[in-house]
PDB file of N, CA and C in Angstrom:
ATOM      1  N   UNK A   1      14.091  15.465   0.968  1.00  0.00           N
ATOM      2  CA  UNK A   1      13.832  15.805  -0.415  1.00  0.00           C
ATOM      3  C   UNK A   1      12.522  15.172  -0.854  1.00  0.00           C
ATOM      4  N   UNK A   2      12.179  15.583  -2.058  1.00  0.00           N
ATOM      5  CA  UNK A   2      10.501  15.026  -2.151  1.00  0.00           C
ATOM      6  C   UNK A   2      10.360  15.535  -3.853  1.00  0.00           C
ATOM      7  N   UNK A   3       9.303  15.095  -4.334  1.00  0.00           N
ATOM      8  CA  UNK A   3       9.383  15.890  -5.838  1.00  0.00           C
ATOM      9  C   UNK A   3       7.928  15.676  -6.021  1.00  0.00           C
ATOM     10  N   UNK A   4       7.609  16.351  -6.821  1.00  0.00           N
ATOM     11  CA  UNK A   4       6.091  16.943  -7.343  1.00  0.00           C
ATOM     12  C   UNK A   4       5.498  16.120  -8.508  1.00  0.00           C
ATOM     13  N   UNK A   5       4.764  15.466  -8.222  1.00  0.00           N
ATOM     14  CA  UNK A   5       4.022  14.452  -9.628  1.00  0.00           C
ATOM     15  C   UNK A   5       2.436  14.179  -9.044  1.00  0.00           C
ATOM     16  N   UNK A   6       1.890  13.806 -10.307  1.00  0.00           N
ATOM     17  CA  UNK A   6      -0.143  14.078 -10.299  1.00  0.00           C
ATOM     18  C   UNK A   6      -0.152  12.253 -10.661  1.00  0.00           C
ATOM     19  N   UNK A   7      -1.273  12.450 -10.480  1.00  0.00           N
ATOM     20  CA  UNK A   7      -1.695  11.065 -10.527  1.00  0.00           C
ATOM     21  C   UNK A   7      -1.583  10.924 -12.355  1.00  0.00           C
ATOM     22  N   UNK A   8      -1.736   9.033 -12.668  1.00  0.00           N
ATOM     23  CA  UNK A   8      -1.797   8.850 -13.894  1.00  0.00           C
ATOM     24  C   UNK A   8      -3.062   8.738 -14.438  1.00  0.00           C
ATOM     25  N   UNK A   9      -4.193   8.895 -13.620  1.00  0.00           N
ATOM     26  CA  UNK A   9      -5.294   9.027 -13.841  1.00  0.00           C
ATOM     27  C   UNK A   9      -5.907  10.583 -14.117  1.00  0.00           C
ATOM     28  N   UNK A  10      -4.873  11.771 -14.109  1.00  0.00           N
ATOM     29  CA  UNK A  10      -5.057  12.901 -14.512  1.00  0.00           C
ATOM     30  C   UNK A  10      -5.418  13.224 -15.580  1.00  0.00           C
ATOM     31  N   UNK A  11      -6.161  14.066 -16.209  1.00  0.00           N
ATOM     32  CA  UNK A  11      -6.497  14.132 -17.722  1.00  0.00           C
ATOM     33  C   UNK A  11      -5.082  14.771 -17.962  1.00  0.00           C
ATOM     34  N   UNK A  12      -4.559  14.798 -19.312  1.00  0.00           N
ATOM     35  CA  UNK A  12      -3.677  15.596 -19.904  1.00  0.00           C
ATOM     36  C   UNK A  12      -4.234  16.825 -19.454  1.00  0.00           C
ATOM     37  N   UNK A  13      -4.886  17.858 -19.419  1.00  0.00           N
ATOM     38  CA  UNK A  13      -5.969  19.455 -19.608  1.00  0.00           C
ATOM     39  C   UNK A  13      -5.252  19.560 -18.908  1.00  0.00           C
ATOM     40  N   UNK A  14      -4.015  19.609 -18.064  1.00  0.00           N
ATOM     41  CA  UNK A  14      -4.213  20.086 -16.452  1.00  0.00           C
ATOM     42  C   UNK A  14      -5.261  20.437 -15.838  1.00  0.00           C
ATOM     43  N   UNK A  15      -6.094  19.799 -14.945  1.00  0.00           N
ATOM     44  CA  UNK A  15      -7.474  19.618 -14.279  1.00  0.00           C
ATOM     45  C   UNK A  15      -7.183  18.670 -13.067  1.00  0.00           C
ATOM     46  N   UNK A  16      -6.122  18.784 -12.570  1.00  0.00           N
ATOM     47  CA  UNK A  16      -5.872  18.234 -11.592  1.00  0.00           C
ATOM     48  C   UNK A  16      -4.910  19.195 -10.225  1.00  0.00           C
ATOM     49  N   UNK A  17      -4.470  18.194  -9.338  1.00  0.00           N
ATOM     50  CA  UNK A  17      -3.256  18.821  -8.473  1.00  0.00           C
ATOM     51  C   UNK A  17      -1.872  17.970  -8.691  1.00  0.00           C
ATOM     52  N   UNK A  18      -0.726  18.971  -8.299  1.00  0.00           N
ATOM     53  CA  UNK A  18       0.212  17.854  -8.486  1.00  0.00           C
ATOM     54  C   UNK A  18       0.394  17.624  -6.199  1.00  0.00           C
ATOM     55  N   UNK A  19       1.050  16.557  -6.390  1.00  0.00           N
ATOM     56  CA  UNK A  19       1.025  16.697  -5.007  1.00  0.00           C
ATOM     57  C   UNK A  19       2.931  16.449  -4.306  1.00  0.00           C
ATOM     58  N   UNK A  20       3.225  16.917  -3.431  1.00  0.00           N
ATOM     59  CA  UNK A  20       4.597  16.982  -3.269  1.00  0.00           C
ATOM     60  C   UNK A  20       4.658  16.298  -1.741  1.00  0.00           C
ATOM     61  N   UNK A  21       5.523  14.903  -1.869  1.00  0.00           N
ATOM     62  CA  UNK A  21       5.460  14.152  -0.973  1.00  0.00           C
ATOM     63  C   UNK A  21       7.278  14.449  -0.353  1.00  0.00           C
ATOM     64  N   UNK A  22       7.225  15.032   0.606  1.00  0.00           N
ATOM     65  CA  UNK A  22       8.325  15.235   1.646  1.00  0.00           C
ATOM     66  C   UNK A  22       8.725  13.944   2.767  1.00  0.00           C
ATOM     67  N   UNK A  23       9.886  14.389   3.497  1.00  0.00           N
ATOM     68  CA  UNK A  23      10.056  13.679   4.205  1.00  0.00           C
ATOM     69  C   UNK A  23       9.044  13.812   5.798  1.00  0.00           C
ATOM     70  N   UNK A  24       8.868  14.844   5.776  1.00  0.00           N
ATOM     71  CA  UNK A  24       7.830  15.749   6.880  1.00  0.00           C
ATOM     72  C   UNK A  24       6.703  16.546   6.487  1.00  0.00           C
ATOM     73  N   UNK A  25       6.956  16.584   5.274  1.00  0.00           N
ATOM     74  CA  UNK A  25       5.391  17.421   4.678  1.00  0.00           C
ATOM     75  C   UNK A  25       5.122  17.184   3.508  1.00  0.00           C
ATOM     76  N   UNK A  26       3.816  17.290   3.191  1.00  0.00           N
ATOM     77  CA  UNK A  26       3.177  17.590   1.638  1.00  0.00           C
ATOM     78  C   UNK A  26       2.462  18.879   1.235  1.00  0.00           C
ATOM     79  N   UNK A  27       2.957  18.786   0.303  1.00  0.00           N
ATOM     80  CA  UNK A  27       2.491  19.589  -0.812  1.00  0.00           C
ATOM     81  C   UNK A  27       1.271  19.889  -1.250  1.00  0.00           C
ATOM     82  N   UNK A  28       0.701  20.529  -1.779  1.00  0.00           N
ATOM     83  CA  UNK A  28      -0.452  20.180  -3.063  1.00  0.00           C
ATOM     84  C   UNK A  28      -0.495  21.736  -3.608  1.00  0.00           C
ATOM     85  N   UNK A  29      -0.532  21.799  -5.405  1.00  0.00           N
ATOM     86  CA  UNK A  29      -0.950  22.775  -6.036  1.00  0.00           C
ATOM     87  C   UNK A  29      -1.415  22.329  -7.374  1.00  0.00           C
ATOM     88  N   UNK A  30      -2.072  23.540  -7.483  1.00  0.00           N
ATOM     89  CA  UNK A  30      -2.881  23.225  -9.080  1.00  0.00           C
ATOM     90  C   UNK A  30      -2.168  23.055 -10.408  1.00  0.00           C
ATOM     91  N   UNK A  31      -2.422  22.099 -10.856  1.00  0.00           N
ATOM     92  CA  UNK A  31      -1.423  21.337 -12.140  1.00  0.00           C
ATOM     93  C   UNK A  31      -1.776  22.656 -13.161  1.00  0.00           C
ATOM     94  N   UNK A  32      -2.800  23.576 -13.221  1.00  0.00           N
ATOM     95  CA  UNK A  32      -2.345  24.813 -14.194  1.00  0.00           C
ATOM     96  C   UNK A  32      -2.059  25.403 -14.434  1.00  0.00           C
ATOM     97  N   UNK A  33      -0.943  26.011 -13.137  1.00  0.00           N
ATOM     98  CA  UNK A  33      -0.287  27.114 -13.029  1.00  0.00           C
ATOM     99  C   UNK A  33       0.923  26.847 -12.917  1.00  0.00           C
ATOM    100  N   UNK A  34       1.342  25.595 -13.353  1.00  0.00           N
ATOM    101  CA  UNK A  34       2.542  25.413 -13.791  1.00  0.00           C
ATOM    102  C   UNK A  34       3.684  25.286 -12.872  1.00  0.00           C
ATOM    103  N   UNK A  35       3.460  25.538 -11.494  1.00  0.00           N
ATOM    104  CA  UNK A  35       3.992  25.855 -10.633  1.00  0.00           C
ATOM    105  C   UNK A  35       4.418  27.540 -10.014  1.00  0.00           C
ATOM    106  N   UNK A  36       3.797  28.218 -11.167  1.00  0.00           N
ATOM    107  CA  UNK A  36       3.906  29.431 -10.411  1.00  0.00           C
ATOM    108  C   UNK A  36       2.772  30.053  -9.780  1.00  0.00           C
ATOM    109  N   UNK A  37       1.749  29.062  -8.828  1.00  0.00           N
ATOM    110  CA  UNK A  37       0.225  29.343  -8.424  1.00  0.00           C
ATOM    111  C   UNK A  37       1.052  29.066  -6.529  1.00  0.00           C
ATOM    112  N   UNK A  38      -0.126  29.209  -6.030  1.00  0.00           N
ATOM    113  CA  UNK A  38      -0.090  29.308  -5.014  1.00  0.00           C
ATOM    114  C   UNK A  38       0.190  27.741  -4.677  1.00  0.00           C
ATOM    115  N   UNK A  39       0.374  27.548  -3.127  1.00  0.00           N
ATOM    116  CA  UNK A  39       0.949  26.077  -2.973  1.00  0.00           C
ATOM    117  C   UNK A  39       0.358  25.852  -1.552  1.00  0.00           C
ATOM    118  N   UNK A  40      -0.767  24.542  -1.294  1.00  0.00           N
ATOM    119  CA  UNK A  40      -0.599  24.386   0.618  1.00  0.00           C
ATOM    120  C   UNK A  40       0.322  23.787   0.958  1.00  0.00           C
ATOM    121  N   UNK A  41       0.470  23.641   2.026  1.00  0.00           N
ATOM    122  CA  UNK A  41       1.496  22.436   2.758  1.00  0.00           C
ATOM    123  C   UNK A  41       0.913  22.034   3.970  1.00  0.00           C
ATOM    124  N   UNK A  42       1.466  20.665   4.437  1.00  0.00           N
ATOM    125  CA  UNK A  42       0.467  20.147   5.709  1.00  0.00           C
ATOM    126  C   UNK A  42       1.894  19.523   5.795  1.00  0.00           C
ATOM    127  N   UNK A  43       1.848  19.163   7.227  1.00  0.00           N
ATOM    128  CA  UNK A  43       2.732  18.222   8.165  1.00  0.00           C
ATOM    129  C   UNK A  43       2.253  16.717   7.511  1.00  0.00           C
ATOM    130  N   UNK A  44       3.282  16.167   7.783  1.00  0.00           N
ATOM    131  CA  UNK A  44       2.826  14.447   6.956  1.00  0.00           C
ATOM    132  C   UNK A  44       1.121  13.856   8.339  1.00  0.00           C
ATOM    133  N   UNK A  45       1.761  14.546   9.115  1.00  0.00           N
ATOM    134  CA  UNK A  45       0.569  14.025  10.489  1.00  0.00           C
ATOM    135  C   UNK A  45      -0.623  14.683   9.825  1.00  0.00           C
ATOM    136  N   UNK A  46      -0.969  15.989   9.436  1.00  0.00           N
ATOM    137  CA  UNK A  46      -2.070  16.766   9.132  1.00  0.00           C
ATOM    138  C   UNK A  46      -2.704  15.749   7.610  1.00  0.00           C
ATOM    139  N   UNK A  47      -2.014  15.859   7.138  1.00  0.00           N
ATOM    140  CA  UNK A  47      -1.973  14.805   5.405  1.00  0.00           C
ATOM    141  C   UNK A  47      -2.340  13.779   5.769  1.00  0.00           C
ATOM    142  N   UNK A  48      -2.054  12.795   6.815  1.00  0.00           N
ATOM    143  CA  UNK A  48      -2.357  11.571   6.621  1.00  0.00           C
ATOM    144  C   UNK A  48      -3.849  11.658   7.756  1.00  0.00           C
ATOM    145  N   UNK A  49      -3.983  12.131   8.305  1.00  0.00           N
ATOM    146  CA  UNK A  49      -5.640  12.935   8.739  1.00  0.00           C
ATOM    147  C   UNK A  49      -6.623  13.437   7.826  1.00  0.00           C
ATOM    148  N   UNK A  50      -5.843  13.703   7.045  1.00  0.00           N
ATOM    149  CA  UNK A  50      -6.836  14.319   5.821  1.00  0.00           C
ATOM    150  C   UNK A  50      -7.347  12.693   5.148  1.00  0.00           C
ATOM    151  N   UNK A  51      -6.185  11.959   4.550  1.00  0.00           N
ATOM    152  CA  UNK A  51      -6.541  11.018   3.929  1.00  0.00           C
ATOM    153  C   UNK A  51      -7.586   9.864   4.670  1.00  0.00           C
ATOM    154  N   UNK A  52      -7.540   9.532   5.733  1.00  0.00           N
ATOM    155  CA  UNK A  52      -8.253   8.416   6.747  1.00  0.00           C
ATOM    156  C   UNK A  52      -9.523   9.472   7.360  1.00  0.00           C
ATOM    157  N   UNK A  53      -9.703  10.684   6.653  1.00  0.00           N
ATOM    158  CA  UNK A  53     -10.405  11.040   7.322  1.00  0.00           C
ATOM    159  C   UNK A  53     -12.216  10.956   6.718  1.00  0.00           C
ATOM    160  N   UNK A  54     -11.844  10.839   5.569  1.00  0.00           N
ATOM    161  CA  UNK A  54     -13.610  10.235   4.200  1.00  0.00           C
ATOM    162  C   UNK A  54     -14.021  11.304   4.188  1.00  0.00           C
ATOM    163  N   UNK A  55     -13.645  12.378   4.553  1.00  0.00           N
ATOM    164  CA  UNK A  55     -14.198  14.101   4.182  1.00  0.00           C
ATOM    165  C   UNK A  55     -14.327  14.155   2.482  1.00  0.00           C
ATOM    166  N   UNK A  56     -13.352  13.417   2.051  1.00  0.00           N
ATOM    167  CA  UNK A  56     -13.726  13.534   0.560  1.00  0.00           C
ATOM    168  C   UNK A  56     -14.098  12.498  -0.415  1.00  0.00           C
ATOM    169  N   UNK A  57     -14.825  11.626   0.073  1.00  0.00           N
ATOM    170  CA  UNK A  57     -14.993  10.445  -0.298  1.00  0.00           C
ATOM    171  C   UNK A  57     -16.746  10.589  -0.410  1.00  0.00           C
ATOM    172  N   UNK A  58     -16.983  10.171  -1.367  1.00  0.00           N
ATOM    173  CA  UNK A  58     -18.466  10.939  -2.244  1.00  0.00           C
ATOM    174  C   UNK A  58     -19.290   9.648  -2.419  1.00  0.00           C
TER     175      UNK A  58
END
């Protein structure tokens, strides 16, 4: 089981993602569509590659 929440550093606007932390996978979709937008998913292995990986680190 897993549940869907955005950071507290999100503006109120929805202008963010919410992100959905599983026991085997995550989530991520756009906090403006309320949940009826499209959704990725990654394996927790693919996710935690993404994160250690500084692809988005500016």
């Amino acid at each position: 089981m897993g549940k869907w929440f955005k950071s507290s550093r999100s503006p109120q606007a929805n202008e963010c993602v919410e992100i959905f932390l599983g026991d085997d996978r995550v989530g991520v979709r756009d906090t403006k569509d309320h949940g009826r937008g499209p959704e990725l998913w990654f394996t927790a292995r693919q996710w935690d590659t993404f994160l250690t990986s500084g692809i988005w680190k500016r």
